[in-house]
Protein backbone atom coordinates (compact mmCIF):
# COMPACT_ATOMS: atom_id res chain seq x y z
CA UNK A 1 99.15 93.95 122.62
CA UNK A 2 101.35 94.42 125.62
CA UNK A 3 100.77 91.21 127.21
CA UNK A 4 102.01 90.03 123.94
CA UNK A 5 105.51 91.88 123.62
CA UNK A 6 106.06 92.82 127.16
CA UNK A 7 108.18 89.25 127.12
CA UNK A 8 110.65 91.22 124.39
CA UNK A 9 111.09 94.63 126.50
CA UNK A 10 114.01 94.14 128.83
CA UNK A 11 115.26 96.15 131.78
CA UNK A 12 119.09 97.37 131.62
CA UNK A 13 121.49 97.59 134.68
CA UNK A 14 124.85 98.54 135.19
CA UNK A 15 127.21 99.85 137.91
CA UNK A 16 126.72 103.36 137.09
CA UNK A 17 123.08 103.25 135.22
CA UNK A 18 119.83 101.67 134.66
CA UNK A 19 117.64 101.89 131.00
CA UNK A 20 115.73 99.84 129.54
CA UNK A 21 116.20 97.96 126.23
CA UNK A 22 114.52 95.17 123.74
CA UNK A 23 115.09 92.16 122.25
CA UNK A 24 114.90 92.19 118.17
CA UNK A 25 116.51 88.84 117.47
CA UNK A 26 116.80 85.54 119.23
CA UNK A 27 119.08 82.60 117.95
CA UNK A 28 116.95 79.28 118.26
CA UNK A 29 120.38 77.15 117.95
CA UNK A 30 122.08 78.52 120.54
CA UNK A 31 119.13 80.22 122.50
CA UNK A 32 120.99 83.42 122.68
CA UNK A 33 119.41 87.00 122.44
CA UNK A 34 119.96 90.27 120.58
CA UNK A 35 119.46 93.30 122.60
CA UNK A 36 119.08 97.29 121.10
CA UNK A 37 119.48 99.89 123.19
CA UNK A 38 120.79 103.46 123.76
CA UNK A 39 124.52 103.58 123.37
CA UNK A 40 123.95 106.32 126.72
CA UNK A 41 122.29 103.60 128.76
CA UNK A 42 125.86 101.49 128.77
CA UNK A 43 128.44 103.86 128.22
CA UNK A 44 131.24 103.99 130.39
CA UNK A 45 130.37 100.12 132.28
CA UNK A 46 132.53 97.24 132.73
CA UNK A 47 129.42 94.96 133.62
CA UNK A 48 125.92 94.67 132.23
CA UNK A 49 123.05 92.91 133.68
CA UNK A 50 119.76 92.10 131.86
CA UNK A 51 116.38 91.08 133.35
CA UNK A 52 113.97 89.50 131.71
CA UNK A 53 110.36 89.03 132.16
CA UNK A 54 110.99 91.15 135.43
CA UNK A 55 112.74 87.90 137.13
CA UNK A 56 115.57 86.53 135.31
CA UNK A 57 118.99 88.00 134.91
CA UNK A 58 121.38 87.87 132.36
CA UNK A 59 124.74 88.93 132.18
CA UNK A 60 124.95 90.70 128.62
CA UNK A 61 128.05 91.21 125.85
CA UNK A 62 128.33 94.89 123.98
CA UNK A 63 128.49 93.70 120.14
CA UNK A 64 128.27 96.61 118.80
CA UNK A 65 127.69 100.40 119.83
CA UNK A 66 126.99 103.33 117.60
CA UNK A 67 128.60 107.00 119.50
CA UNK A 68 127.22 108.96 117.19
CA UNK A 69 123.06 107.59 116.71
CA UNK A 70 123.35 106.55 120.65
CA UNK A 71 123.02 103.02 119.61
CA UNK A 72 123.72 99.77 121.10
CA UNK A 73 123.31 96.04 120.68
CA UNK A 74 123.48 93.60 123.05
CA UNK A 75 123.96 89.66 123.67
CA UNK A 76 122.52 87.20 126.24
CA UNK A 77 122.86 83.80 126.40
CA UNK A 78 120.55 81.21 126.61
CA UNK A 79 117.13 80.72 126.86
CA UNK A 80 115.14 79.30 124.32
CA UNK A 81 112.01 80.93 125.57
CA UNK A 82 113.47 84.58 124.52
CA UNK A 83 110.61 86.76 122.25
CA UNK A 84 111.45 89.23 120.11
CA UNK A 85 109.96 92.16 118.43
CA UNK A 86 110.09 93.32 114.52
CA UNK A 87 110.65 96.86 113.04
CA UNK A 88 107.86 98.77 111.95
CA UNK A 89 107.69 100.11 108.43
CA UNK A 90 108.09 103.62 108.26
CA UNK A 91 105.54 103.90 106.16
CA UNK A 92 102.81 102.96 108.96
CA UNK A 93 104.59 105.77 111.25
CA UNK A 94 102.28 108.46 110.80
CA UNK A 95 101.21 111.75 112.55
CA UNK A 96 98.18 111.27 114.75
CA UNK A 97 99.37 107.03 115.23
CA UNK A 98 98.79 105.97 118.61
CA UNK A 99 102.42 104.40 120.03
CA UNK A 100 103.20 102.80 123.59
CA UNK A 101 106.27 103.44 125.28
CA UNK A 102 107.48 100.17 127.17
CA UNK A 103 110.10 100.38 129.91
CA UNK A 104 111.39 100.71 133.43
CA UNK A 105 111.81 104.15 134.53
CA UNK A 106 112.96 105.95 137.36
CA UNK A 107 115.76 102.83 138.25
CA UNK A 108 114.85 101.09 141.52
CA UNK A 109 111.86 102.68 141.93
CA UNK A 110 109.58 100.57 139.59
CA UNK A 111 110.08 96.67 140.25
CA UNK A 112 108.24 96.05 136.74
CA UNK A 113 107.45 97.20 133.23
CA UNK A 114 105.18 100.33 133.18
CA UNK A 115 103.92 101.83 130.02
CA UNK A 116 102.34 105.06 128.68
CA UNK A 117 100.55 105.52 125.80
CA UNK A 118 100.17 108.28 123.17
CA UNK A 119 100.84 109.81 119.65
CA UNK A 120 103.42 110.19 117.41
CA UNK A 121 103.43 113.98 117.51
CA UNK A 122 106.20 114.59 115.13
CA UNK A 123 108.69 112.86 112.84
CA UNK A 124 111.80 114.73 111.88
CA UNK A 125 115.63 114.14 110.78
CA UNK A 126 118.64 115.44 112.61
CA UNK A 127 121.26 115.64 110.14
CA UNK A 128 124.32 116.41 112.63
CA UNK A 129 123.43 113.00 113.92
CA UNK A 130 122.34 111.23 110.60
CA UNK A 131 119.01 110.01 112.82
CA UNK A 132 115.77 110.23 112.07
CA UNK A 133 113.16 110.50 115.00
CA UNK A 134 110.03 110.26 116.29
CA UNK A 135 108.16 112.97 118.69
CA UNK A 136 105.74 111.55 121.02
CA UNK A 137 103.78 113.08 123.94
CA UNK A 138 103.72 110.02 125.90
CA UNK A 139 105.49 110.43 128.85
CA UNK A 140 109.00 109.48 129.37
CA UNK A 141 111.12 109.57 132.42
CA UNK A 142 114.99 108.90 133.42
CA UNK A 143 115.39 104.90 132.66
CA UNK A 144 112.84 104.54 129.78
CA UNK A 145 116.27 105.08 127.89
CA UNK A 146 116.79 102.39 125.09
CA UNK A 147 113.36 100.99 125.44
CA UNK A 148 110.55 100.33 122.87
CA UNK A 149 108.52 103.27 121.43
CA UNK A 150 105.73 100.30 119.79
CA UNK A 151 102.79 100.67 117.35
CA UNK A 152 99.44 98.85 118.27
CA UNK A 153 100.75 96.46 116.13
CA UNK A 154 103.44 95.92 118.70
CA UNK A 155 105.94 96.37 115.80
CA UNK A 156 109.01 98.72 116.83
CA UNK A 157 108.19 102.28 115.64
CA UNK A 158 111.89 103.50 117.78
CA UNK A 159 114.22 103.63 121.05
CA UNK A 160 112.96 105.99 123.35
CA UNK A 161 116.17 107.98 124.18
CA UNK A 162 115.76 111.85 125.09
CA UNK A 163 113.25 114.17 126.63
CA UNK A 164 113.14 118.12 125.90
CA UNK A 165 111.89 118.99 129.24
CA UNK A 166 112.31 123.13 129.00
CA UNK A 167 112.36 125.68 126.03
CA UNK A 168 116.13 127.56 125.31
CA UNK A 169 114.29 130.45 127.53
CA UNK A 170 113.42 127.97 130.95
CA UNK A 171 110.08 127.73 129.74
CA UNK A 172 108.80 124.22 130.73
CA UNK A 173 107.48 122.09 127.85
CA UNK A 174 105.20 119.24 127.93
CA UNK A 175 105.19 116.33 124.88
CA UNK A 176 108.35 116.15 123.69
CA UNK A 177 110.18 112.78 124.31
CA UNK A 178 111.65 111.45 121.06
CA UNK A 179 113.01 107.97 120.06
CA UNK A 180 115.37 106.88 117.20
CA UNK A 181 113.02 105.84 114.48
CA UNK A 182 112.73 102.42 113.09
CA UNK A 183 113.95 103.66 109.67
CA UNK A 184 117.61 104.29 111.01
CA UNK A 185 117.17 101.04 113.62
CA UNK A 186 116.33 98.96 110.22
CA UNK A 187 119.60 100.86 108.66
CA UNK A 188 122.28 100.46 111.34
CA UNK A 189 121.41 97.33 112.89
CA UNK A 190 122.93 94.73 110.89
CA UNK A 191 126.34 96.53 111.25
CA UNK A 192 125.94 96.90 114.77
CA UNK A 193 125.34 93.09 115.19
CA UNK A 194 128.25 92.21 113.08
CA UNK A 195 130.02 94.14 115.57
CA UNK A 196 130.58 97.44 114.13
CA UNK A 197 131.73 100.12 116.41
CA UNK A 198 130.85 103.03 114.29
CA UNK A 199 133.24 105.90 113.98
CA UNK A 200 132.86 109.19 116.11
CA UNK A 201 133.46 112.31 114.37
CA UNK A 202 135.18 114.88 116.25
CA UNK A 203 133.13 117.48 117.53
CA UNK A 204 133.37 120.99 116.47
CA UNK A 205 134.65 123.32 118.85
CA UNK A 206 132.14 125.79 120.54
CA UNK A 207 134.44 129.06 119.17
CA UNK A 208 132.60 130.69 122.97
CA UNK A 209 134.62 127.98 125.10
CA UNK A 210 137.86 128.14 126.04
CA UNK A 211 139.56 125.62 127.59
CA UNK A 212 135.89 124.50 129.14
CA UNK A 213 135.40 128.03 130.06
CA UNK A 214 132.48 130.46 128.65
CA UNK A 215 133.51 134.05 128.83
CA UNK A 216 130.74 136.71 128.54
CA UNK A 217 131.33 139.06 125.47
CA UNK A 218 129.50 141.75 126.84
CA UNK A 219 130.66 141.82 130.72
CA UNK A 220 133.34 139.21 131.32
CA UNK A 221 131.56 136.83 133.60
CA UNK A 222 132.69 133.23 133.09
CA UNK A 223 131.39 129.35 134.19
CA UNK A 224 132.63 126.23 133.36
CA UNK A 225 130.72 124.33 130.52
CA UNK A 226 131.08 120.09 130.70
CA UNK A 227 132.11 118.80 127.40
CA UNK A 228 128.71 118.22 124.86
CA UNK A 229 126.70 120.40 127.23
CA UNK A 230 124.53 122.98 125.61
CA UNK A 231 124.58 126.84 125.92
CA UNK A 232 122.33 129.18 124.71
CA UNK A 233 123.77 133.18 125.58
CA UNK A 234 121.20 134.35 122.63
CA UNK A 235 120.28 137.05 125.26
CA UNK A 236 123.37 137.92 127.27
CA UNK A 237 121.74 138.51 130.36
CA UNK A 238 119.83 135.04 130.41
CA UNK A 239 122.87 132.47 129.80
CA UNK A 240 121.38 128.87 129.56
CA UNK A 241 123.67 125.81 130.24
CA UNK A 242 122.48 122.06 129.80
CA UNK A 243 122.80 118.80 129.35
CA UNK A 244 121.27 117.00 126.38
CA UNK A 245 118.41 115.55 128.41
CA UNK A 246 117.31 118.86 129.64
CA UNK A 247 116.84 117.51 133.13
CA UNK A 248 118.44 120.24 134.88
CA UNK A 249 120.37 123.59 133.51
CA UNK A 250 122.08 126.46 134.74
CA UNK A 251 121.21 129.93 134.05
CA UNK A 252 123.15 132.65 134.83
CA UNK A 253 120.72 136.05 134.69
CA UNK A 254 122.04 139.83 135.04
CA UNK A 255 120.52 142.46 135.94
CA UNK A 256 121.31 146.27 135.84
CA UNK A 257 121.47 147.67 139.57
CA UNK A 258 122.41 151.58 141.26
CA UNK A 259 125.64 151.08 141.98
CA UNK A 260 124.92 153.72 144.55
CA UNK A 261 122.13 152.38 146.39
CA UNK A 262 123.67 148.61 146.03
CA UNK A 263 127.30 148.93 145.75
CA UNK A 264 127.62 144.73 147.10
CA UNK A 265 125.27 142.34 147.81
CA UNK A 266 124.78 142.57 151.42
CA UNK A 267 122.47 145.84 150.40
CA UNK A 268 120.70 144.84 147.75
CA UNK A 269 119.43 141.58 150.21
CA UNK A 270 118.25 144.37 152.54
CA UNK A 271 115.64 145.73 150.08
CA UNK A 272 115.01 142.34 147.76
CA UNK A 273 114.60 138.83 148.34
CA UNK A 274 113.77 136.05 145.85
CA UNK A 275 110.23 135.39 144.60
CA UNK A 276 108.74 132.73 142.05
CA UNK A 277 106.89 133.31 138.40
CA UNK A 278 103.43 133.38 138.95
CA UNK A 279 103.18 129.88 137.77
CA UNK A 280 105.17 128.14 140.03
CA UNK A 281 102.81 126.92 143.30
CA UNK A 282 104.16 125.72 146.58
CA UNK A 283 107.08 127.34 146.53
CA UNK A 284 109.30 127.35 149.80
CA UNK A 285 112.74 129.21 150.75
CA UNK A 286 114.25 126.22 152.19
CA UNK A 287 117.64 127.82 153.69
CA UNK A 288 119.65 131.06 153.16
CA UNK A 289 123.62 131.47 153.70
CA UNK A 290 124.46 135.03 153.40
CA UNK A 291 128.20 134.22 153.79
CA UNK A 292 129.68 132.52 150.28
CA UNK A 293 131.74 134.09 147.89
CA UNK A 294 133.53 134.04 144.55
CA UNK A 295 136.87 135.44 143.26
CA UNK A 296 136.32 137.56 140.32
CA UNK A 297 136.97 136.21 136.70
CA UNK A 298 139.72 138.69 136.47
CA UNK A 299 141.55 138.30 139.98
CA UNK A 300 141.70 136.83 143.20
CA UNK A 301 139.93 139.53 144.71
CA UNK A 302 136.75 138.15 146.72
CA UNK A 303 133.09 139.16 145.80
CA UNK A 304 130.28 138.25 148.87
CA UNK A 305 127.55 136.76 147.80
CA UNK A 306 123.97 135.33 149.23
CA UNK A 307 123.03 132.13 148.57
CA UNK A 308 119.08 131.16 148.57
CA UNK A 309 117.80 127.38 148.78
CA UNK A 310 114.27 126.73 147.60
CA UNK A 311 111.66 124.05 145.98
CA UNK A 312 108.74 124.32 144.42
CA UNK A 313 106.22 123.44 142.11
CA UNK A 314 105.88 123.29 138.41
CA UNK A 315 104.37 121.67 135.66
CA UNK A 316 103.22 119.26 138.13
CA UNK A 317 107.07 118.43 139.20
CA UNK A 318 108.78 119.12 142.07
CA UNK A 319 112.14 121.09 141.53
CA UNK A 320 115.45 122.04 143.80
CA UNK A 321 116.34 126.10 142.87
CA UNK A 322 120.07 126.89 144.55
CA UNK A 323 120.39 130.82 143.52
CA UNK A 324 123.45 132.79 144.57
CA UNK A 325 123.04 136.67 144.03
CA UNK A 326 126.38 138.53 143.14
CA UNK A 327 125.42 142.34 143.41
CA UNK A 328 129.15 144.12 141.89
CA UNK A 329 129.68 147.27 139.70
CA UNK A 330 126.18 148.02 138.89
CA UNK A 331 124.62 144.54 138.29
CA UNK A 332 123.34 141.70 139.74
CA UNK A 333 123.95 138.26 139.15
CA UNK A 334 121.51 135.63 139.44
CA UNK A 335 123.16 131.80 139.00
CA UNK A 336 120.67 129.65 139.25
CA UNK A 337 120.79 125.46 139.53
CA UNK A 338 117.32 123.74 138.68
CA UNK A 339 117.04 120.19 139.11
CA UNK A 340 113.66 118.08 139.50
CA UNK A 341 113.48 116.42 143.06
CA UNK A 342 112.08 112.66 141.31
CA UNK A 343 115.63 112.60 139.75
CA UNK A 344 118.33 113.93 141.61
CA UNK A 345 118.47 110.84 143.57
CA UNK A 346 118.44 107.78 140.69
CA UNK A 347 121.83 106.64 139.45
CA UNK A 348 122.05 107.47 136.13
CA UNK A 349 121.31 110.69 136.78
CA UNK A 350 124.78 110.85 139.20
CA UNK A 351 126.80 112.01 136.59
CA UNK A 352 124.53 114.69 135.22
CA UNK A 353 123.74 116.15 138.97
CA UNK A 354 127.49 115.91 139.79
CA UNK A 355 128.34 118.11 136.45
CA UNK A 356 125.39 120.75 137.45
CA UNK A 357 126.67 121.19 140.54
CA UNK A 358 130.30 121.88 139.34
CA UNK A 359 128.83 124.32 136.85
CA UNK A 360 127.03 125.86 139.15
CA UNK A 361 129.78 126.53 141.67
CA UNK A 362 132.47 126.90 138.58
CA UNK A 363 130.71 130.55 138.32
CA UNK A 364 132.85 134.42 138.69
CA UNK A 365 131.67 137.39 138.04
């Protein structure tokens, strides 16, 4: 079955980002090609490239993209030897079917298609979005973006397009990549190739951000939050800031302290250091700075701070951990940047690491 559709599955290249997408329509007059992929794999480019077959590129045409789904399509032109795949029925997408996901992950790293294989684990809808979706537990990585989730009919069962790598508590999670099912591909696709641009609805604002800034309600802290990020403060001493993709976050963690015994940061470093969950393995302090600092949400006045630098271990990942400590009127303050190492480096992962980082340093206590 892959030998057969592998032809169809496309990789996706532009200045800023690399994906994957697939051909689901071909043009024998003209020999051109229609291309679906994830709106997120193109956004923001003023050239796209297209390889087929892992050795000839196109240069490809937006026709249509769809904000609000993540949807794309595509045109290249010509080559009358283009294959194409069909939609699956959703009907025939059913808990416990075994699905393929097809694409080029991790940008320059892979040279050629790679696939993994599983289940459909889950089907759901997301009403905000108007998308329904498909969970799978076969892996997915940072430039399977936009490509085929197939049947082992090598019909389309969905676009591969997110990955829920950790629980709203930092609790890693295994098997739960989703794509855009076929039954809203089937729906929006005909607009999209007719060149629809579907309408964006404006988002509602987050009544907790002001002006891009999350204040604490219970002790005045604040950080910067990028537009569409998530944040979860449904325990306001463990503040969780994302991105969609959940592959990196920021958490900000207090922590009451004797103001006595550790009136600033300097002492509570003498009695404490930083240490790992039990289930993290290989776990190395990298670097310490015990020399930054932050002005306080409420004035210019300075607060010293200690900066650890560390890596580790889990879920058989390797992760970055950058944790300042803040110890001021009674509490500590843990701010804490997670990022996996296999990602930090890729290109369409710039933007993401470049917001972290921002967030990260964007904290005051």
């Amino acid at each position: 079955m892959v030998e057969r559709v592998r032809g169809a599955v496309v990789r996706v290249r532009t200045e800023i980002a690399s994906g994957s997408g697939v051909i689901v329509e071909t043009d024998s007059g003209d020999g051109s090609a229609f291309i679906l992929t994830n709106y997120h794999v193109i956004e923001g480019s003023a050239l796209i490239d297209v390889t087929v077959d892992d050795a000839t590129v196109f240069r490809a045409n937006i026709i249509g993209v769809d904000v609000l789904r993540d949807l794309a399509v595509l045109r290249i032109c010509c080559d009358q030897g283009f294959t194409h795949l069909t939609f699956a029925a959703p009907e025939d997408i059913r808990l416990s079917e075994s699905v393929v996901v097809l694409g080029y992950p991790l940008g320059d790293l892979v040279d050629s298609i790679r696939i993994a294989v599983g289940i459909v684990s889950g089907i759901q809808y997301d009403s905000t979005i108007d998308r329904h979706e498909i969970q799978t537990d076969a892996a997915m990585n940072p430039g399977n973006s936009g490509g085929p989730l197939v049947l082992d009919t090598g019909e389309i069962a969905g676009i591969n397009t997110y990955v829920v790598r950790t629980s709203a508590g930092s609790i890693a999670v295994e098997g739960f990549g989703f794509a855009i099912s076929s039954k809203t591909l089937e729906e929006q696709y005909l607009a999209l190739r007719s060149g629809v641009a579907a309408a964006t609805p404006e988002p509602e604002a987050d009544p907790r951000i002001t002006n891009g800034v999350y204040t604490s309600s219970v002790i005045g802290w604040q950080i910067n939050v990028p537009p569409t990020w998530e944040l979860d403060d449904s325990e306001w001493d463990n503040v969780i800031i994302w991105e969609g993709n959940n592959e990196g976050s920021v958490n900000v963690q207090v922590k009451s302290v004797g103001s006595a015994t550790y009136p600033n940061t300097a002492a509570y470093t003498r009695d404490w250091i930083i240490a790992p969950p039990s289930d993290w393995t290989n776990y190395v302090i990298v670097s310490e700075d015990p020399n930054i600092f932050r002005t306080r949400a409420t004035s210019t006045d300075l607060v010293s701070g200690h900066e650890f630098r560390t890596t580790f271990t889990f879920d058989d990942r390797e992760w970055e951990e950058t944790t300042h400590w803040f110890v001021t009127g009674g509490y500590l303050y843990g701010v804490s940047l997670f990022v996996p190492i296999s990602v930090r480096s890729l290109s369409d992962y710039s933007i993401i690491d470049l917001n972290l980082r921002l967030t990260h340093a964007s904290f005051h206590p």
